[in-house]
Protein backbone atom coordinates (compact mmCIF):
# COMPACT_ATOMS: atom_id res chain seq x y z
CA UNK A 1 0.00 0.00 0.00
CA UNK A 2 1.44 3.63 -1.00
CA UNK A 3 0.27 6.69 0.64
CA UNK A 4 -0.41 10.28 -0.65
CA UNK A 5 -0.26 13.70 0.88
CA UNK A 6 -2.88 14.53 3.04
CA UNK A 7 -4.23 16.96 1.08
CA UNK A 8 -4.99 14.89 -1.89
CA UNK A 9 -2.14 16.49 -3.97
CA UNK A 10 0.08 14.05 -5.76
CA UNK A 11 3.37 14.36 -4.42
CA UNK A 12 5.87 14.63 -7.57
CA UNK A 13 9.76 14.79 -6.10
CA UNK A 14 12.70 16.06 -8.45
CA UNK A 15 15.80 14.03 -7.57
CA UNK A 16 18.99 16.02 -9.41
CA UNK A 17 22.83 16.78 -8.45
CA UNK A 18 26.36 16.20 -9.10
CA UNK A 19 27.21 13.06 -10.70
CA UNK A 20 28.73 10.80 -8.00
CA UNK A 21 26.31 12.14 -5.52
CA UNK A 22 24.07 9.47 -4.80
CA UNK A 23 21.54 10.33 -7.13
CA UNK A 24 20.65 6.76 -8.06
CA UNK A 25 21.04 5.78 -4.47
CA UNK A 26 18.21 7.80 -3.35
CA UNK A 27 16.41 7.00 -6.14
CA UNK A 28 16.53 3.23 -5.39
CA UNK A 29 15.59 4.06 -1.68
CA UNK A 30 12.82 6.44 -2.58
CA UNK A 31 11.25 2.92 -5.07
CA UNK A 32 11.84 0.81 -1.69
CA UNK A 33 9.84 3.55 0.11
CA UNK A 34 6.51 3.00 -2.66
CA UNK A 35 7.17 5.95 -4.60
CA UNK A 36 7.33 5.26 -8.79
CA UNK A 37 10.35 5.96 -9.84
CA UNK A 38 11.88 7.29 -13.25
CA UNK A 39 15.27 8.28 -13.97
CA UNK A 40 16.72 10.12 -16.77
CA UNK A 41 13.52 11.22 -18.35
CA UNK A 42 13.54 13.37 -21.18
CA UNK A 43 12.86 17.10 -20.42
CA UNK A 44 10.74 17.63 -22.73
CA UNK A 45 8.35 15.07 -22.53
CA UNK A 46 7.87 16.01 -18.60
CA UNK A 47 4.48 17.30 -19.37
CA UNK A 48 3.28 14.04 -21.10
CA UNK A 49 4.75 12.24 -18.17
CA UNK A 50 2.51 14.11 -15.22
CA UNK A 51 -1.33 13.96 -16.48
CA UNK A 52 -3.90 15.98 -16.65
CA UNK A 53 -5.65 17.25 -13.38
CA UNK A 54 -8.67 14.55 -13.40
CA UNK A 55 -11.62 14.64 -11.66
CA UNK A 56 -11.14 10.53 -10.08
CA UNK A 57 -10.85 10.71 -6.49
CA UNK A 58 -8.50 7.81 -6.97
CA UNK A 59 -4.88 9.53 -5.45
CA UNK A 60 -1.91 9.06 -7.51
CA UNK A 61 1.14 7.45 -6.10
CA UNK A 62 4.38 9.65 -5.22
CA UNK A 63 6.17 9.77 -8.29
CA UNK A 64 9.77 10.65 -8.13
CA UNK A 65 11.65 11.68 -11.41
CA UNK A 66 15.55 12.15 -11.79
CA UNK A 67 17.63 14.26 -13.75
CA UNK A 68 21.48 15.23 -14.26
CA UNK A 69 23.80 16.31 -16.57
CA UNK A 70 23.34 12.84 -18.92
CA UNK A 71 19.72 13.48 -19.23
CA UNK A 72 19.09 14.49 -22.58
CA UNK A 73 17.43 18.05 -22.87
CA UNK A 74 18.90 18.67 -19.59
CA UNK A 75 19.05 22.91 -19.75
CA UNK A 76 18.70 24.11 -15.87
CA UNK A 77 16.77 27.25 -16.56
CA UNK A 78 14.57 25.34 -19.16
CA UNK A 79 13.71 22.33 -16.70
CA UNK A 80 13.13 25.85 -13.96
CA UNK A 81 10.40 26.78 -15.85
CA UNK A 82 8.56 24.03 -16.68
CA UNK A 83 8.59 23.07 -13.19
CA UNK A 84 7.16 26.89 -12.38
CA UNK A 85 4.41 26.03 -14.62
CA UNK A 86 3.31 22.69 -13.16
CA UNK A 87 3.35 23.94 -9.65
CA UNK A 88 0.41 26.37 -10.59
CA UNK A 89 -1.40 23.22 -11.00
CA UNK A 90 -4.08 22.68 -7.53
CA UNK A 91 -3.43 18.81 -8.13
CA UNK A 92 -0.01 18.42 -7.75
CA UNK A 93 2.64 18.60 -4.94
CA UNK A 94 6.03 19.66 -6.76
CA UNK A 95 9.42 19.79 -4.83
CA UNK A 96 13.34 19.62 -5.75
CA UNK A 97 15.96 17.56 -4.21
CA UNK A 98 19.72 18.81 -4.96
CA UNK A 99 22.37 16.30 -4.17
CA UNK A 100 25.69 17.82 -3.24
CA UNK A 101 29.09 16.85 -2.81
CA UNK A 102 32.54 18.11 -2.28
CA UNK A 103 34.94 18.14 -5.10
CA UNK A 104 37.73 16.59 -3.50
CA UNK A 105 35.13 13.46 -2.61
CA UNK A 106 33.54 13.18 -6.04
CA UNK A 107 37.35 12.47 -7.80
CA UNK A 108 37.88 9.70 -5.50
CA UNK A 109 34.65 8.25 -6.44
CA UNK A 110 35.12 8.60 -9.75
CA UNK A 111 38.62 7.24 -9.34
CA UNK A 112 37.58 4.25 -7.12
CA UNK A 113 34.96 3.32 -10.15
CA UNK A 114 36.82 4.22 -12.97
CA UNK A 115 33.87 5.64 -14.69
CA UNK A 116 34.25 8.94 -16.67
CA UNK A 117 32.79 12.11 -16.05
CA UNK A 118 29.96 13.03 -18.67
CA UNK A 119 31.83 16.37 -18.96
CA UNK A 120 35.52 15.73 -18.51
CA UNK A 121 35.87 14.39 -22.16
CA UNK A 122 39.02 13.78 -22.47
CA UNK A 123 39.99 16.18 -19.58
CA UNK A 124 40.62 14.95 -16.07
CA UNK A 125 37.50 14.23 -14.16
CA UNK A 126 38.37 17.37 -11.84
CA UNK A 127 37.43 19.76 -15.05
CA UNK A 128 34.11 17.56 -15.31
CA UNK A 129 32.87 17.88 -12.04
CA UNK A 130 33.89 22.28 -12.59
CA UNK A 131 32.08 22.26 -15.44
CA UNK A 132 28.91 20.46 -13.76
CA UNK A 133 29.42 22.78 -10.99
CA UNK A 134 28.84 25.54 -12.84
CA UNK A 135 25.76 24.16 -15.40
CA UNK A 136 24.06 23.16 -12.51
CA UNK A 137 24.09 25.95 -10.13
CA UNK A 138 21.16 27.49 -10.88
CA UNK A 139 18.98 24.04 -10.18
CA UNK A 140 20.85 24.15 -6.95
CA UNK A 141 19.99 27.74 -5.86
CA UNK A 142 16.43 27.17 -6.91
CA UNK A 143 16.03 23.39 -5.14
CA UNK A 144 13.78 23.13 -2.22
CA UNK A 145 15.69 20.64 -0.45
CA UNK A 146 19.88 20.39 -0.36
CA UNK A 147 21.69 17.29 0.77
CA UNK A 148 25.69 17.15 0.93
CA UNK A 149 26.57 14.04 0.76
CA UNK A 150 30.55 14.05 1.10
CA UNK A 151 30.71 12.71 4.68
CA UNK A 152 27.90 10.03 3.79
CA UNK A 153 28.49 6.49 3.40
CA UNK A 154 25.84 5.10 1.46
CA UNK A 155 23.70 3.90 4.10
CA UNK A 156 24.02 7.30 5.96
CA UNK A 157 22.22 8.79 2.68
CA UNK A 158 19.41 5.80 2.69
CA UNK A 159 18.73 6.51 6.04
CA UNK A 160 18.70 10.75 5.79
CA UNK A 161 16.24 9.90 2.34
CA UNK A 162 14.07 7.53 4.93
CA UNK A 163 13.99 10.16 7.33
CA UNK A 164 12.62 12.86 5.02
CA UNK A 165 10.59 10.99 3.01
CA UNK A 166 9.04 7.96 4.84
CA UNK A 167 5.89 9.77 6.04
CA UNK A 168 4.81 9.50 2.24
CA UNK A 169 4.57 5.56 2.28
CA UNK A 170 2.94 3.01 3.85
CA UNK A 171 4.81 0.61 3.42
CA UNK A 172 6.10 -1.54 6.26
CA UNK A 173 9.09 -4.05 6.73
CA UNK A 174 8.23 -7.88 5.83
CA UNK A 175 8.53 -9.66 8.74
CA UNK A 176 9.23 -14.01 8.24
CA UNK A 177 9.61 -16.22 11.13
CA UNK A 178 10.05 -19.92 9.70
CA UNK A 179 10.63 -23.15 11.23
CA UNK A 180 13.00 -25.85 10.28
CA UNK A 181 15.07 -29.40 10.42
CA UNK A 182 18.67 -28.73 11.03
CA UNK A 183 18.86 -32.50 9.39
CA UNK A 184 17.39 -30.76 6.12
CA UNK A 185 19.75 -27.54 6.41
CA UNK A 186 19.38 -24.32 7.49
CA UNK A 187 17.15 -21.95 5.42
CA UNK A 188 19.57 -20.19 2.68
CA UNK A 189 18.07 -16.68 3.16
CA UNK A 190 17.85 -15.92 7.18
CA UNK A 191 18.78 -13.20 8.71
CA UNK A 192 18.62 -14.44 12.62
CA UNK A 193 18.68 -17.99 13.26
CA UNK A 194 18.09 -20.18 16.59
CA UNK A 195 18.96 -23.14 17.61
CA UNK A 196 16.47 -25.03 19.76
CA UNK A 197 18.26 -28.06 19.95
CA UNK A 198 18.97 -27.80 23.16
CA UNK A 199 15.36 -28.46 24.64
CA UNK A 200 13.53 -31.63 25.87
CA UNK A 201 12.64 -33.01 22.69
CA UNK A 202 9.09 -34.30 22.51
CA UNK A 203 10.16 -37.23 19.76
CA UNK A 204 11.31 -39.36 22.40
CA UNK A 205 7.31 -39.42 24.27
CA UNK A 206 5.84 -41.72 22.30
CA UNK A 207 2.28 -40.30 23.18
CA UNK A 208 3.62 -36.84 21.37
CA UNK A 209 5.99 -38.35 18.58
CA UNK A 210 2.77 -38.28 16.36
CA UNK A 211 2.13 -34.55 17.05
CA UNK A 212 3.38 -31.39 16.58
CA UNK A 213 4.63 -28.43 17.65
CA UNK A 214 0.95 -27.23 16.99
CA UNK A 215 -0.14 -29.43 19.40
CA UNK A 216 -1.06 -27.94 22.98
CA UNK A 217 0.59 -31.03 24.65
CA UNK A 218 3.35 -30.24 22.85
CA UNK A 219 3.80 -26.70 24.17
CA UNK A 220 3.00 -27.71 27.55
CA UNK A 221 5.82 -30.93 27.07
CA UNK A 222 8.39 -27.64 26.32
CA UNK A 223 7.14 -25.44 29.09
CA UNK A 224 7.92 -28.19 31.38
CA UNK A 225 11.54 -27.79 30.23
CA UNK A 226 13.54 -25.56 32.91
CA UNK A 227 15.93 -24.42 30.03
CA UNK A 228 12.58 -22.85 27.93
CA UNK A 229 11.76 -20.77 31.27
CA UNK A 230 14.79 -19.22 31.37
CA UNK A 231 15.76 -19.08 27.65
CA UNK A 232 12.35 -17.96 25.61
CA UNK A 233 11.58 -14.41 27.35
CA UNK A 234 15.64 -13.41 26.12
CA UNK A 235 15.19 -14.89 23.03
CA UNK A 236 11.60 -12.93 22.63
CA UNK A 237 12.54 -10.05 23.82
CA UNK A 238 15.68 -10.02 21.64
CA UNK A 239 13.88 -10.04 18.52
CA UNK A 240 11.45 -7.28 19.77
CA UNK A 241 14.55 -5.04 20.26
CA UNK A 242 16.13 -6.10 17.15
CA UNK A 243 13.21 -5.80 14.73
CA UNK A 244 12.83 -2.18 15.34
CA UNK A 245 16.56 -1.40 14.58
CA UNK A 246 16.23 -3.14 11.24
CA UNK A 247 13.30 -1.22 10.47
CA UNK A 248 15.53 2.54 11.03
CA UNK A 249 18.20 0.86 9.26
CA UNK A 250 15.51 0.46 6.15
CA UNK A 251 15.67 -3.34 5.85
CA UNK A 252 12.58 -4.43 3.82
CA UNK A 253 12.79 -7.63 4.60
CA UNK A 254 13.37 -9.89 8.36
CA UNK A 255 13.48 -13.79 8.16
CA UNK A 256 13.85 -15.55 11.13
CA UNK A 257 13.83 -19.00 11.60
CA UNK A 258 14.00 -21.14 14.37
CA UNK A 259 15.44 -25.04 14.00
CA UNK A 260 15.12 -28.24 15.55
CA UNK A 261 16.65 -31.86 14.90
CA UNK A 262 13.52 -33.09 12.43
CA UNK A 263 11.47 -29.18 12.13
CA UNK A 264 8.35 -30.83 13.70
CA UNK A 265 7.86 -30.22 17.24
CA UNK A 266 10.38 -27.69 19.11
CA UNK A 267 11.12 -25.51 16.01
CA UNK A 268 7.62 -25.06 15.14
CA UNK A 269 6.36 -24.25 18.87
CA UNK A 270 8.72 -21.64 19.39
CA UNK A 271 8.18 -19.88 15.82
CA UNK A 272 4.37 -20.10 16.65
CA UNK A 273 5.00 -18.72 20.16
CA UNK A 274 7.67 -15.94 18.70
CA UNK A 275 4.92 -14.64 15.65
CA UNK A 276 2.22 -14.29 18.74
CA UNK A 277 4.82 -11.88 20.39
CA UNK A 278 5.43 -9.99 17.23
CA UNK A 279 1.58 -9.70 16.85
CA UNK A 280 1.03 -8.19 20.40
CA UNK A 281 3.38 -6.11 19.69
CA UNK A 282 1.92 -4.61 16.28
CA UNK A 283 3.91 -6.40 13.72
CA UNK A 284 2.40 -8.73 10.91
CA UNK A 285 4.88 -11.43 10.28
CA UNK A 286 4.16 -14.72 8.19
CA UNK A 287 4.73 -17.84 9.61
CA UNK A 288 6.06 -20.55 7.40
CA UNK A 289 6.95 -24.29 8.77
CA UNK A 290 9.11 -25.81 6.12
CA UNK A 291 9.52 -29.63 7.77
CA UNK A 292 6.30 -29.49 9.25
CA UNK A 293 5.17 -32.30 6.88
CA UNK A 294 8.15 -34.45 6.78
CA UNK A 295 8.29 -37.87 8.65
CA UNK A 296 9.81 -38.07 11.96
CA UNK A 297 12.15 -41.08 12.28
CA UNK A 298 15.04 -41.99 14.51
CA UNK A 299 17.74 -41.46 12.10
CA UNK A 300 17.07 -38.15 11.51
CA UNK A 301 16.40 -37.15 15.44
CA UNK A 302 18.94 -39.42 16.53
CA UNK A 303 19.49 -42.17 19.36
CA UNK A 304 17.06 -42.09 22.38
CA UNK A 305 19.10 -39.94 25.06
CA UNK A 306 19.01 -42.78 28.24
């Protein structure tokens, strides 16, 4: 789900700067945010891309559009003008972003990537980035919003783009808690993994072998277990603190799985008991159990402890 400005207005964002800026990393974080993205759009078809004011109470999705030197049509004043023009519409929501960076910091990325400057030529990329400088200085006196992005790492710009321009999505991270059989391997994409090998393991009842970890006797066999009274509430808790870190950081996506000897009893439990947390406590994960199915026998769980 995307959201739209609160008065109605579709928000349209102009994302322009020095090349080397971060440009198409704010871009790409802006598209993770829900707004449409276009980069490099032809000036002159910027009126064909925005339509008409139109009576549909449908809203339109934030749309941002990016521009630079390369773009082709690319005249400052021109681009100035038609903007002028579009924010006299009653429909539309128009700002500028201008993406800055230090001279000295833009030859060393240029160096580090060995890519040439669209204006160097066959000058060194210093005269490029001079002659960029100066082409683009009116767009940069005239932008609404300036970032200078020569102490940034790239995650430091993500997170200054999330911080301005979150409010305009509502999009939230994906949240996966999984279960699984160590016997079977570990699940390839996880970003926190347990190990709750080291409970009772119900297998060896033969009233609960049948079940699973879906069971109520089965939760109430792993409750019995002093280890789970001391262990779960860290292990809940944990991922309650951890899940709201990942979410400043801008990770989309959090997979968490949780893995027993054969995926069928312990594994499954905790993952179901874990989700219930995350629900209390607002989030909406998806609970998969990948060995839920799969046959318990004694050479996957092993030999009967004595």
């Amino acid at each position: 789900m995307t959201s739209q400005s609160p008065d109605k207005r579709q928000r349209i964002l102009l994302v322009t700067g020095m090349l080397g800026a971060g440009k198409t990393t704010a871009l790409r974080e802006l598209e993770d945010l829900g707004w449409e993205v276009i980069d490099n759009f032809p000036v002159r078809l910027l009126d064909r891309l925005i339509p008409p004011p139109s009576a549909s109470s449908d809203p339109s999705p934030p749309l941002a559009i990016g521009f630079d030197c390369r773009t082709r049509g690319f005249v400052p004043a021109d681009l100035i003008e038609r903007v002028k023009d579009l924010a006299g519409r009653d429909d539309l929501l128009i700002s500028t972003l201008f993406l800055d960076c230090a001279a000295h910091e833009l030859v060393r990325r240029f160096n580090e990537t060995r890519r040439r400057h669209h204006l160097a030529k066959d000058m060194p990329v210093g005269a490029g980035i001079t002659a960029e400088r100066e082409l683009l200085s009116p767009l940069r006196r005239w932008a609404d919003m300036l970032v200078d992005t020569t102490n940034y790492s790239t995650n430091e710009l993500k997170q200054a783009v999330r911080e301005q321009f979150a409010g305009t999505s509502g999009q939230a991270m994906t949240v996966t808690i999984s279960s699984f059989a160590f016997s079977r391997g570990v699940p390839p994409v996880s970003d926190l993994v347990f190990d709750m090998r080291y409970l009772d393991n119900p297998h060896w009842e033969p009233k609960l072998r049948p079940m699973t970890g879906l069971d109520a006797p089965i939760g109430a066999h792993i409750e019995a277990d002093p280890s789970f009274i001391s262990t779960y509430p860290k292990i809940r808790d944990l991922v309650l603190e951890l899940l709201p870190l990942y979410a400043a950081q801008g990770k989309s996506y959090v997979n968490i799985a949780f893995g027993c000897t054969g995926g069928r009893h312990r594994s499954v439990n905790i993952a179901e008991r874990i989700s219930k947390a995350l629900r209390e406590a607002g989030f909406s994960p998806t609970v998969l159990h990948r060995n839920l199915a799969s046959r318990a026998v004694e050479i996957t769980e092993g030999p009967q402890q004595p």
